[in-house]
C-alpha atoms as a PDB file:
ATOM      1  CA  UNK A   1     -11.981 -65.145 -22.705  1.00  0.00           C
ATOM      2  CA  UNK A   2      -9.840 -62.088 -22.224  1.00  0.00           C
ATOM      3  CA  UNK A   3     -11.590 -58.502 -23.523  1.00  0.00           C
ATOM      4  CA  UNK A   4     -10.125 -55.701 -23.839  1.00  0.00           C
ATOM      5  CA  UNK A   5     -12.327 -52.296 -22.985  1.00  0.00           C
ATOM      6  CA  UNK A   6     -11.706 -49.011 -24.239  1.00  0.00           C
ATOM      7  CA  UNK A   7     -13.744 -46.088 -24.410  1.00  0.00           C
ATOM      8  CA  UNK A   8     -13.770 -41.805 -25.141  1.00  0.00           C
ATOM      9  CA  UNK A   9     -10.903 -42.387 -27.671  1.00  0.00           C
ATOM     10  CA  UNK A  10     -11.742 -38.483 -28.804  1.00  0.00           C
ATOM     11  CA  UNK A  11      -9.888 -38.690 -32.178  1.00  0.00           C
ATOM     12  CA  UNK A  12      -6.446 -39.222 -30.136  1.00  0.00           C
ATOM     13  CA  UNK A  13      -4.760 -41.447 -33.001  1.00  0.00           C
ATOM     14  CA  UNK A  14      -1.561 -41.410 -30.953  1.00  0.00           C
ATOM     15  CA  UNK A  15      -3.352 -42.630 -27.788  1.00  0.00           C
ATOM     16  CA  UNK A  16      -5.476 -45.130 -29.308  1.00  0.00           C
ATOM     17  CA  UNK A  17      -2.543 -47.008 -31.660  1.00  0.00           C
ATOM     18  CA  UNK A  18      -0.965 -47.059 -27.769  1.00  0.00           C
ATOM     19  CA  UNK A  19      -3.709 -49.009 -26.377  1.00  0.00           C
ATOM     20  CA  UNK A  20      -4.125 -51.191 -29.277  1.00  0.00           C
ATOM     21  CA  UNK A  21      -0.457 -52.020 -29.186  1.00  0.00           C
ATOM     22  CA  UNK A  22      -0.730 -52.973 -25.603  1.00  0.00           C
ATOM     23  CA  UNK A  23      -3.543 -55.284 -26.334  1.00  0.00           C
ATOM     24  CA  UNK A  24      -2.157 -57.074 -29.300  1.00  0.00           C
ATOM     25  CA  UNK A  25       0.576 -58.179 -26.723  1.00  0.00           C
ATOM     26  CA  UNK A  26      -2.041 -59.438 -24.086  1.00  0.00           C
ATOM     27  CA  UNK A  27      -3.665 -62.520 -25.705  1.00  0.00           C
ATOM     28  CA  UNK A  28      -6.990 -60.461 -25.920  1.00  0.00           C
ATOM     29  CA  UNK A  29      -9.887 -62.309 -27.500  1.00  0.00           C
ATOM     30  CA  UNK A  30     -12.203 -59.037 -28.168  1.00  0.00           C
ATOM     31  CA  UNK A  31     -12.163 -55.376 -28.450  1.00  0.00           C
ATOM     32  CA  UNK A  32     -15.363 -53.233 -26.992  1.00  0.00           C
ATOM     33  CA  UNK A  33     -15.427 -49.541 -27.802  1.00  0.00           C
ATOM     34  CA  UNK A  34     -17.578 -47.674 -25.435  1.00  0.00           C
ATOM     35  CA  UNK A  35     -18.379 -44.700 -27.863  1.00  0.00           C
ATOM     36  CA  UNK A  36     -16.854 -41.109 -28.737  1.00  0.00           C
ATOM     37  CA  UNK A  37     -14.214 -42.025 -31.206  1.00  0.00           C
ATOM     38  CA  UNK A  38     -14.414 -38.434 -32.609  1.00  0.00           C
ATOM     39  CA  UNK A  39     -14.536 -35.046 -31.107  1.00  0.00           C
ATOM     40  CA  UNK A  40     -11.609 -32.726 -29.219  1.00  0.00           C
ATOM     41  CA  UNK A  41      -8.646 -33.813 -30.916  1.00  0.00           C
ATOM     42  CA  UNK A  42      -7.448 -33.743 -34.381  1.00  0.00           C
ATOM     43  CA  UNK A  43      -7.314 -37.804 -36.225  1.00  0.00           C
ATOM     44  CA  UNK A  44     -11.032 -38.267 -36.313  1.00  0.00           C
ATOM     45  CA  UNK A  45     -11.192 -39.817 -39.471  1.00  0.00           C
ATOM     46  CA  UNK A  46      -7.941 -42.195 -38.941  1.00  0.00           C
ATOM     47  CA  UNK A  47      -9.410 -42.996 -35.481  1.00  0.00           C
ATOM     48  CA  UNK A  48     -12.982 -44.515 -37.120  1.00  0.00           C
ATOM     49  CA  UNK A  49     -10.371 -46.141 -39.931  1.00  0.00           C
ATOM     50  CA  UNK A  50      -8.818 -47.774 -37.511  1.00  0.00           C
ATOM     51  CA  UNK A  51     -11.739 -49.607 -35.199  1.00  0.00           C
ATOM     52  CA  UNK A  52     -13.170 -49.804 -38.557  1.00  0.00           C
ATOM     53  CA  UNK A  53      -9.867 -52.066 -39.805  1.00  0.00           C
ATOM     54  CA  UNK A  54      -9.624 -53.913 -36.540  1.00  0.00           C
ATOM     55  CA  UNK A  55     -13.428 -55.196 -36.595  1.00  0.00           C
ATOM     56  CA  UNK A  56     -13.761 -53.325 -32.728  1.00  0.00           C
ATOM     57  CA  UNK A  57     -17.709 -53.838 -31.490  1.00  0.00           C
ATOM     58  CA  UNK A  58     -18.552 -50.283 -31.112  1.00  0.00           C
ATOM     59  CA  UNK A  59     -21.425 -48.711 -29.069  1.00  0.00           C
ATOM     60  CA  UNK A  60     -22.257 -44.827 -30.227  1.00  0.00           C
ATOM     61  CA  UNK A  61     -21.020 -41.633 -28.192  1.00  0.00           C
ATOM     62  CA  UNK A  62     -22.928 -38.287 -27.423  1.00  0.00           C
ATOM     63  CA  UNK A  63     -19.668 -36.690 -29.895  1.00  0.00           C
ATOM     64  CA  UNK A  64     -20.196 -39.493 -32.544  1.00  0.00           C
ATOM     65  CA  UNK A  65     -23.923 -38.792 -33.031  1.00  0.00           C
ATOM     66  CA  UNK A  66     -22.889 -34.859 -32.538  1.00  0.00           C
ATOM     67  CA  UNK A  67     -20.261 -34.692 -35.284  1.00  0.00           C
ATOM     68  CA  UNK A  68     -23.031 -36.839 -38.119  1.00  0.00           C
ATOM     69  CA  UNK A  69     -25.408 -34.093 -36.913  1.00  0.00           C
ATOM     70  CA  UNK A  70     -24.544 -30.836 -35.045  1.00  0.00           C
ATOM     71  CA  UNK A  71     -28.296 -30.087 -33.971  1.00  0.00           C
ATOM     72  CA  UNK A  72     -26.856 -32.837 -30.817  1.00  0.00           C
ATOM     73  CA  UNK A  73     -23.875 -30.607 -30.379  1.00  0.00           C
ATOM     74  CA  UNK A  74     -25.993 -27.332 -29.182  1.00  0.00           C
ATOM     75  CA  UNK A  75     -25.774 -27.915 -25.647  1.00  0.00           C
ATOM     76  CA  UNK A  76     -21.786 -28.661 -25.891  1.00  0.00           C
ATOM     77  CA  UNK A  77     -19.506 -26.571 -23.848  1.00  0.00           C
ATOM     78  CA  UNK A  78     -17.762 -24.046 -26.665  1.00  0.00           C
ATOM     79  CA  UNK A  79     -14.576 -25.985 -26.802  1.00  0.00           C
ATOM     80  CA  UNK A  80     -16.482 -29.281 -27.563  1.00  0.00           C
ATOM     81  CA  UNK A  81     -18.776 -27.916 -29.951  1.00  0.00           C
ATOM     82  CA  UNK A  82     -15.807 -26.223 -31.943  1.00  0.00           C
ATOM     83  CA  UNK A  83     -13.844 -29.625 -31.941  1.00  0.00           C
ATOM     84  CA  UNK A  84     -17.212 -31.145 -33.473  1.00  0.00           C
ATOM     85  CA  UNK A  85     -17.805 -28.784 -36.002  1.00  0.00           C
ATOM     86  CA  UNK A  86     -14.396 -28.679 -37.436  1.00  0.00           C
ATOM     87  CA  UNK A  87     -14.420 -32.847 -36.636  1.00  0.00           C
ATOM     88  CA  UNK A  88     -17.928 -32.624 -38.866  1.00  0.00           C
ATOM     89  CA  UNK A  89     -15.925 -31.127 -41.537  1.00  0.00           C
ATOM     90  CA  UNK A  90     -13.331 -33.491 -41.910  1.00  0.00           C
ATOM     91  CA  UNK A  91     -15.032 -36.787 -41.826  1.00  0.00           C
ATOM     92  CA  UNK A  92     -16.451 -38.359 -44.804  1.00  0.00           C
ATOM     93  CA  UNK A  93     -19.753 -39.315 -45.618  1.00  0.00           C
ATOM     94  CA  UNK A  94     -18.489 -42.760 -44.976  1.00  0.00           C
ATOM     95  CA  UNK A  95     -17.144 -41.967 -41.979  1.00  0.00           C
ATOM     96  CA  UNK A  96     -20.524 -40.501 -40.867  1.00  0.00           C
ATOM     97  CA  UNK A  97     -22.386 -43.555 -42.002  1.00  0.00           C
ATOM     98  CA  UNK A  98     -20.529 -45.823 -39.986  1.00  0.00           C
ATOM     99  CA  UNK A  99     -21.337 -43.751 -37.067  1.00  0.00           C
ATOM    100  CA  UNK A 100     -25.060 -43.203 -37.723  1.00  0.00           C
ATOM    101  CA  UNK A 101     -24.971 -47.263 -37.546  1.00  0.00           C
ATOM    102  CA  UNK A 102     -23.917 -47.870 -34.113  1.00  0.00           C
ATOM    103  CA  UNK A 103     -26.081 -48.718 -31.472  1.00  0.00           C
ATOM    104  CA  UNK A 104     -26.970 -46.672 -28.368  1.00  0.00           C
ATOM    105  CA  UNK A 105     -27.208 -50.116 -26.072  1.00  0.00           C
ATOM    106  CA  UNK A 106     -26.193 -53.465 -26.973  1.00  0.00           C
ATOM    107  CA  UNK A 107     -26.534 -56.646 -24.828  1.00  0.00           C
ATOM    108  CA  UNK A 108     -23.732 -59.014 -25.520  1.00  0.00           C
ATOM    109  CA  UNK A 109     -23.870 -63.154 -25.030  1.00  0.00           C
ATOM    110  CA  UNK A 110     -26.958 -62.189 -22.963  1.00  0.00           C
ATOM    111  CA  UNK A 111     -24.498 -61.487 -20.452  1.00  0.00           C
ATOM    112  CA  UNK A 112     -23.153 -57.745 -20.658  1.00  0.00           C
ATOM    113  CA  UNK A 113     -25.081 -54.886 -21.332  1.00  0.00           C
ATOM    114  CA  UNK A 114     -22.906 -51.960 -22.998  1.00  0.00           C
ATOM    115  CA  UNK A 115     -23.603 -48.226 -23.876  1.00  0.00           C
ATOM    116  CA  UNK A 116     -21.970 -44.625 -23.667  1.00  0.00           C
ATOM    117  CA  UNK A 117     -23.420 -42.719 -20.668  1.00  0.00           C
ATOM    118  CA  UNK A 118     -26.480 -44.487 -19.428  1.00  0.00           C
ATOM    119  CA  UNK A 119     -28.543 -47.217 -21.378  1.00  0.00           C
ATOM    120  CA  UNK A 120     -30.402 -45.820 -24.626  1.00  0.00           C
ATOM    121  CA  UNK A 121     -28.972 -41.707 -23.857  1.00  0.00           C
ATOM    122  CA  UNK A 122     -25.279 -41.192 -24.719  1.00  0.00           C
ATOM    123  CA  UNK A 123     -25.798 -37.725 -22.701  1.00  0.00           C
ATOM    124  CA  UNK A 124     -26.161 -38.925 -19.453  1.00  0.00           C
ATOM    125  CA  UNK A 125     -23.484 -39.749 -16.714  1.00  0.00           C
ATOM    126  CA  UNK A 126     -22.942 -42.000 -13.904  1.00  0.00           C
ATOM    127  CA  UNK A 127     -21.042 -39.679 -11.811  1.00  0.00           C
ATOM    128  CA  UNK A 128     -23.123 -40.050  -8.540  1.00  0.00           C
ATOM    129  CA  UNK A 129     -25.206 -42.364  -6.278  1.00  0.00           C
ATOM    130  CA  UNK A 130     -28.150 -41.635  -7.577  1.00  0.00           C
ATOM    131  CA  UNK A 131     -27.583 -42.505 -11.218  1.00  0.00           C
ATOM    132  CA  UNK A 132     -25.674 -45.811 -10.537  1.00  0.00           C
ATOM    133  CA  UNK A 133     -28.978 -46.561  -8.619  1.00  0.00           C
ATOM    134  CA  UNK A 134     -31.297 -45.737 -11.775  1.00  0.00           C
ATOM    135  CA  UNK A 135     -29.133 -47.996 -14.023  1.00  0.00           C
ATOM    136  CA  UNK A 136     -29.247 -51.207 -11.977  1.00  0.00           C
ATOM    137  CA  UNK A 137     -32.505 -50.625 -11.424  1.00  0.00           C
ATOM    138  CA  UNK A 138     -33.157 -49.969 -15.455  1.00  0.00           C
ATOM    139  CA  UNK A 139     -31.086 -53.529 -15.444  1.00  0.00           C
ATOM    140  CA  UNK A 140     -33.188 -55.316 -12.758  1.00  0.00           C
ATOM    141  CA  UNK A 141     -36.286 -54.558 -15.029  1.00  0.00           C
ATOM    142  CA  UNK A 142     -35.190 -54.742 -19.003  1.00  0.00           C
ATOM    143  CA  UNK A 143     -32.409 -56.369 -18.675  1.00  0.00           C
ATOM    144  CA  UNK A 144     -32.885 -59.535 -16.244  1.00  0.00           C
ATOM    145  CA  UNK A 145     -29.937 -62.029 -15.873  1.00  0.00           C
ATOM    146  CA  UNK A 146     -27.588 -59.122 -16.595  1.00  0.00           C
ATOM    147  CA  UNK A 147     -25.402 -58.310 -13.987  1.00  0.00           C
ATOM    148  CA  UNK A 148     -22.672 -56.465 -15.379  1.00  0.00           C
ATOM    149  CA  UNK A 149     -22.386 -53.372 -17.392  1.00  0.00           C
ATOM    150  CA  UNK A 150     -19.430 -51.409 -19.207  1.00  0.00           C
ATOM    151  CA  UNK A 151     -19.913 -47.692 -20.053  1.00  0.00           C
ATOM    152  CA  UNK A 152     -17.684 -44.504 -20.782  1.00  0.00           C
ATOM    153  CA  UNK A 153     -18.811 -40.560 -20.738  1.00  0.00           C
ATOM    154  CA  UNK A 154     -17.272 -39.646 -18.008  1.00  0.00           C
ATOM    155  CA  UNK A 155     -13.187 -39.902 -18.903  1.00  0.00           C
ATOM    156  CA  UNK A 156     -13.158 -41.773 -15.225  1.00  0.00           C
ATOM    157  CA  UNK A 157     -12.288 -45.325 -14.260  1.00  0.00           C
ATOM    158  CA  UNK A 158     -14.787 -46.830 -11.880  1.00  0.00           C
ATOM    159  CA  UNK A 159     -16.843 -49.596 -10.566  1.00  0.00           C
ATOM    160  CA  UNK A 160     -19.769 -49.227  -8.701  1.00  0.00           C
ATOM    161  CA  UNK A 161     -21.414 -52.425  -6.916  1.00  0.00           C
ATOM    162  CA  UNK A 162     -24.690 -53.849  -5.932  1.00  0.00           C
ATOM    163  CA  UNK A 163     -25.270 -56.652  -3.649  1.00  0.00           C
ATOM    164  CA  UNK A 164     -28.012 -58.741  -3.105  1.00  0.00           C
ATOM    165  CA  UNK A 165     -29.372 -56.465  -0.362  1.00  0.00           C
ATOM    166  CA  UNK A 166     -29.625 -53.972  -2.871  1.00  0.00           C
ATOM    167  CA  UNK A 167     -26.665 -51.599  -1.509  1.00  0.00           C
ATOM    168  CA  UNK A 168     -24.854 -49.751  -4.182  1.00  0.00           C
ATOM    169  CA  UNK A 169     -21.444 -48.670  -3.686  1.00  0.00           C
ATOM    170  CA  UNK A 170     -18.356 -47.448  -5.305  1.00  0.00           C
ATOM    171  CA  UNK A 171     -15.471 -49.724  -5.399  1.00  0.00           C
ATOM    172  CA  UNK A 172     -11.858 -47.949  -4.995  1.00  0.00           C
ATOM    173  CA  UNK A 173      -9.990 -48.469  -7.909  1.00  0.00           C
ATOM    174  CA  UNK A 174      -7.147 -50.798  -7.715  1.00  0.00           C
ATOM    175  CA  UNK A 175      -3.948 -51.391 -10.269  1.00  0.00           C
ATOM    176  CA  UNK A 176      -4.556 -55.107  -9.283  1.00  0.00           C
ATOM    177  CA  UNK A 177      -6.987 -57.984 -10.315  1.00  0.00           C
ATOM    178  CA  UNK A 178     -10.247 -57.573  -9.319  1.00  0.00           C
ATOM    179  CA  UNK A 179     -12.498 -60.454  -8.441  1.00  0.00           C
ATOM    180  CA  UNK A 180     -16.456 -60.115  -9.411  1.00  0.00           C
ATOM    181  CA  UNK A 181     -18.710 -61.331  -6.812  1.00  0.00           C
ATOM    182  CA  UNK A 182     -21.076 -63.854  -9.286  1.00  0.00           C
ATOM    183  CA  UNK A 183     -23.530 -62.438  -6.345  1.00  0.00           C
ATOM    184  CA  UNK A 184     -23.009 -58.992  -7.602  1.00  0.00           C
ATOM    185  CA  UNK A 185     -24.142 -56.830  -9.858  1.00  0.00           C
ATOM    186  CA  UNK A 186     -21.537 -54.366 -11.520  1.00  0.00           C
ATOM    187  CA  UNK A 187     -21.569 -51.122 -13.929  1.00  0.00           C
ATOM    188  CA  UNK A 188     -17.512 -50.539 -14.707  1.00  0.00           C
ATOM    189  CA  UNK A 189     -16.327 -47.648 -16.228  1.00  0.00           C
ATOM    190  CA  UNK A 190     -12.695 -48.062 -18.629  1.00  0.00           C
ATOM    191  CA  UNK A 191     -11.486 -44.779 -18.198  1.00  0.00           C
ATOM    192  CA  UNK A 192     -10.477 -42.379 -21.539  1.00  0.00           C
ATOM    193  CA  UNK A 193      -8.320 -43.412 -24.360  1.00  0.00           C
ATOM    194  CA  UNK A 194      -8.005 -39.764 -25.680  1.00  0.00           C
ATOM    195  CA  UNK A 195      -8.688 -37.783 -22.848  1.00  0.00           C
ATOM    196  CA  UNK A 196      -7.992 -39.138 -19.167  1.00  0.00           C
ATOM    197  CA  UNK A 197      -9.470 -36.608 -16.445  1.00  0.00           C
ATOM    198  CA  UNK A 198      -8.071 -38.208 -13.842  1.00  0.00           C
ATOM    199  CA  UNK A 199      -5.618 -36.001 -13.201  1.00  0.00           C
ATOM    200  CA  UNK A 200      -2.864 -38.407 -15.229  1.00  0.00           C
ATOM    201  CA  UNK A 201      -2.110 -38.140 -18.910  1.00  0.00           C
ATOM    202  CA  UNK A 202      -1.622 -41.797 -19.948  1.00  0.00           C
ATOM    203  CA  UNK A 203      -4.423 -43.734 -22.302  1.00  0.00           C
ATOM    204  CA  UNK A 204      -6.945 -46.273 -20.127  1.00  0.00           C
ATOM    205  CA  UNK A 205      -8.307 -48.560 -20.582  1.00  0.00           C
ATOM    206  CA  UNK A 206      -9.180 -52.441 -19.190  1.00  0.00           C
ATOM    207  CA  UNK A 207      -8.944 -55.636 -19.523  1.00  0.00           C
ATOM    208  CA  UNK A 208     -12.414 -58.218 -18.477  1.00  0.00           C
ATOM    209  CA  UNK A 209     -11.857 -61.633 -18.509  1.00  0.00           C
ATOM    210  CA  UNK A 210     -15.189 -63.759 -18.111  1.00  0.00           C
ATOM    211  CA  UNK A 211     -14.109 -66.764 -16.591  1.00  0.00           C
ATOM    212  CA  UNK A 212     -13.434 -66.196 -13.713  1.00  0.00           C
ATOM    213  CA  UNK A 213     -14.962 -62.356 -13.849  1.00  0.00           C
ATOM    214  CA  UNK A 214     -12.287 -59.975 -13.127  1.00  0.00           C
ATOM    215  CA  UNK A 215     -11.438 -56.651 -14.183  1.00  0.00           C
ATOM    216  CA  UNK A 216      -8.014 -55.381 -14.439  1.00  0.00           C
ATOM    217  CA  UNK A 217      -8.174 -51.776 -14.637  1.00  0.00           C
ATOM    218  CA  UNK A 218      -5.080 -50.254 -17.141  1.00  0.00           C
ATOM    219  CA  UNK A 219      -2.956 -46.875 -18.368  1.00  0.00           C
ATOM    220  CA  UNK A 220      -0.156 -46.456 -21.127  1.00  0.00           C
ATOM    221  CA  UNK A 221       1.956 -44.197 -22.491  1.00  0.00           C
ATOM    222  CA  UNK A 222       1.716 -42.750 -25.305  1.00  0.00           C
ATOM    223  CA  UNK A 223       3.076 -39.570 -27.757  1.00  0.00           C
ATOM    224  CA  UNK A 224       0.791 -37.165 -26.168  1.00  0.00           C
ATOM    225  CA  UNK A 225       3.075 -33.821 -27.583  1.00  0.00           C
ATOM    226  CA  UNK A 226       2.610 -35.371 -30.792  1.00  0.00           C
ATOM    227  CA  UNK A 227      -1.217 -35.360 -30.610  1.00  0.00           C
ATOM    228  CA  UNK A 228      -0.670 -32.024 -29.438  1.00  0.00           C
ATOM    229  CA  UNK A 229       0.937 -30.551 -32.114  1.00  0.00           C
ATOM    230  CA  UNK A 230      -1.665 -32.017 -34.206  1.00  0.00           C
ATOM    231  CA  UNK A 231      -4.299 -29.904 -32.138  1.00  0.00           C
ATOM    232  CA  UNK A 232      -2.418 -26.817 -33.115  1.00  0.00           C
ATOM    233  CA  UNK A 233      -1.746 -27.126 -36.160  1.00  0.00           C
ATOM    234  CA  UNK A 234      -5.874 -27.871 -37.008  1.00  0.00           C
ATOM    235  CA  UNK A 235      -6.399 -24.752 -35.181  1.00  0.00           C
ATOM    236  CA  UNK A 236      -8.211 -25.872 -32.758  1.00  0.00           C
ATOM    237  CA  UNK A 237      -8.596 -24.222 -29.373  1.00  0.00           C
ATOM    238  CA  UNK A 238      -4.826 -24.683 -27.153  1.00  0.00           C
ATOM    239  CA  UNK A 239      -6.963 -25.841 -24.284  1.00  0.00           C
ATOM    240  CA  UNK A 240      -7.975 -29.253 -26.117  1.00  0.00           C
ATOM    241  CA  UNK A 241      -3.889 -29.349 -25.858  1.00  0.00           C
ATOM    242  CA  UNK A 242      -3.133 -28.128 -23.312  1.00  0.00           C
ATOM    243  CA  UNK A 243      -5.453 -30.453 -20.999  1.00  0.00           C
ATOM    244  CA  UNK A 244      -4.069 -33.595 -22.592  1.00  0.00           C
ATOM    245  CA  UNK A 245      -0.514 -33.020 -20.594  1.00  0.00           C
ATOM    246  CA  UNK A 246      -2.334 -32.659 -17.305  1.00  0.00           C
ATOM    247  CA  UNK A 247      -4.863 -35.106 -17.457  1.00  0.00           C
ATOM    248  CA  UNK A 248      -8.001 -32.916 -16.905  1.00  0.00           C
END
């Protein structure tokens, strides 16, 4: 089975219709949202429509539970926090509902364990050493017999290892195929939809395919002056623009 992984989509209608039109032409099986559909740019209610309409498995985001209650959005930088009131405004009770009903963690086919920025806290990152550690070792304990995990938060591919020694390492990111040791454990990281940090503008995302495990790591084009204009023209602050042209 081929899955496609997405993740920090961030309201970016124009980014996300990319992705999904990239997918449709890939003989994909399943779409995973890792969480924050809303927040920063300006389509947050056409972006929820829209993984709503497709049937997407979604896993809640730190913005998603933010903009259904702004109590979560207090220790936001400014910018975020502005994009999640005014994102609070706009969406629909509906909207809002379907949020609030998303899971923080979800373990799927017993196999994959999937959540925002660390398992049960949307907040946290895996940025460094030490938190890759923490999760396997949170998987070792509650989640035995899964090996590999997908998560978002940070707007950055990666994929960090573990071997059966117990080393954990980060893997250097690669436009090809990669090949999962069955050995292995694995936490992988999709990238941004809406808001790539990586120093590049296009939409990432991934595609997993589960027999054999490999991960192909991906980026598209999309009509990011378009999203832009939106930005402005909500009045929201020219940085959440201005960013999405230089990829940081």
């Amino acid at each position: 089975m081929r899955v496609a992984i997405i993740s920090d989509v961030h309201s970016n209608l124009e980014a996300l219709k990319a992705v999904l039109e990239e997918i449709e032409k890939d003989n994909i099986s399943l779409v995973i949202n890792l969480g924050d559909l809303v927040g920063y740019n300006a389509n947050p209610k056409e972006c929820v429509d829209l993984v709503r309409e497709r049937k997407i498995i979604s896993i809640l985001g730190n913005h998603d539970r933010a903009a259904t209650e702004l109590k979560f959005a207090e220790g936001f930088n400014i910018l975020a926090y502005q994009a999640l009131v005014w994102s609070a405004k706009t969406l629909s009770n509906g909207h809002k509902q379907f949020l609030n009903s998303l899971e923080h963690t979800r373990v799927l086919w017993d196999r994959y364990l999937l959540f925002h920025g660390a398992p049960g806290n949307p907040d946290a990152y895996i940025f460094y050493l030490f938190q890759a550690k923490k999760v396997f070792n949170y998987m070792r304990k509650k989640t035995p017999g899964v090996r590999i995990a997908f998560f978002g938060h940070t707007h950055h591919p990666a994929l960090w290892q573990r071997d059966i020694r117990g080393k954990v390492s980060k893997v250097e990111i690669s436009e090809n195929h990669l090949v999962l040791d069955a050995e292995q454990m694995y936490l992988i990281n999709p990238g941004s939809v809406g808001q790539p940090r990586q120093r590049q503008w296009k939409a990432s995302y991934l595609v997993f395919t589960n027999e054999p495990e490999t991960v192909h790591f991906r980026s598209v084009a999309y009509d990011v002056h378009s999203a832009q204009n939106k930005i402005r023209e909500a009045h929201l602050p020219e940085y959440l623009a201005e960013r999405l042209e230089t990829g940081v």
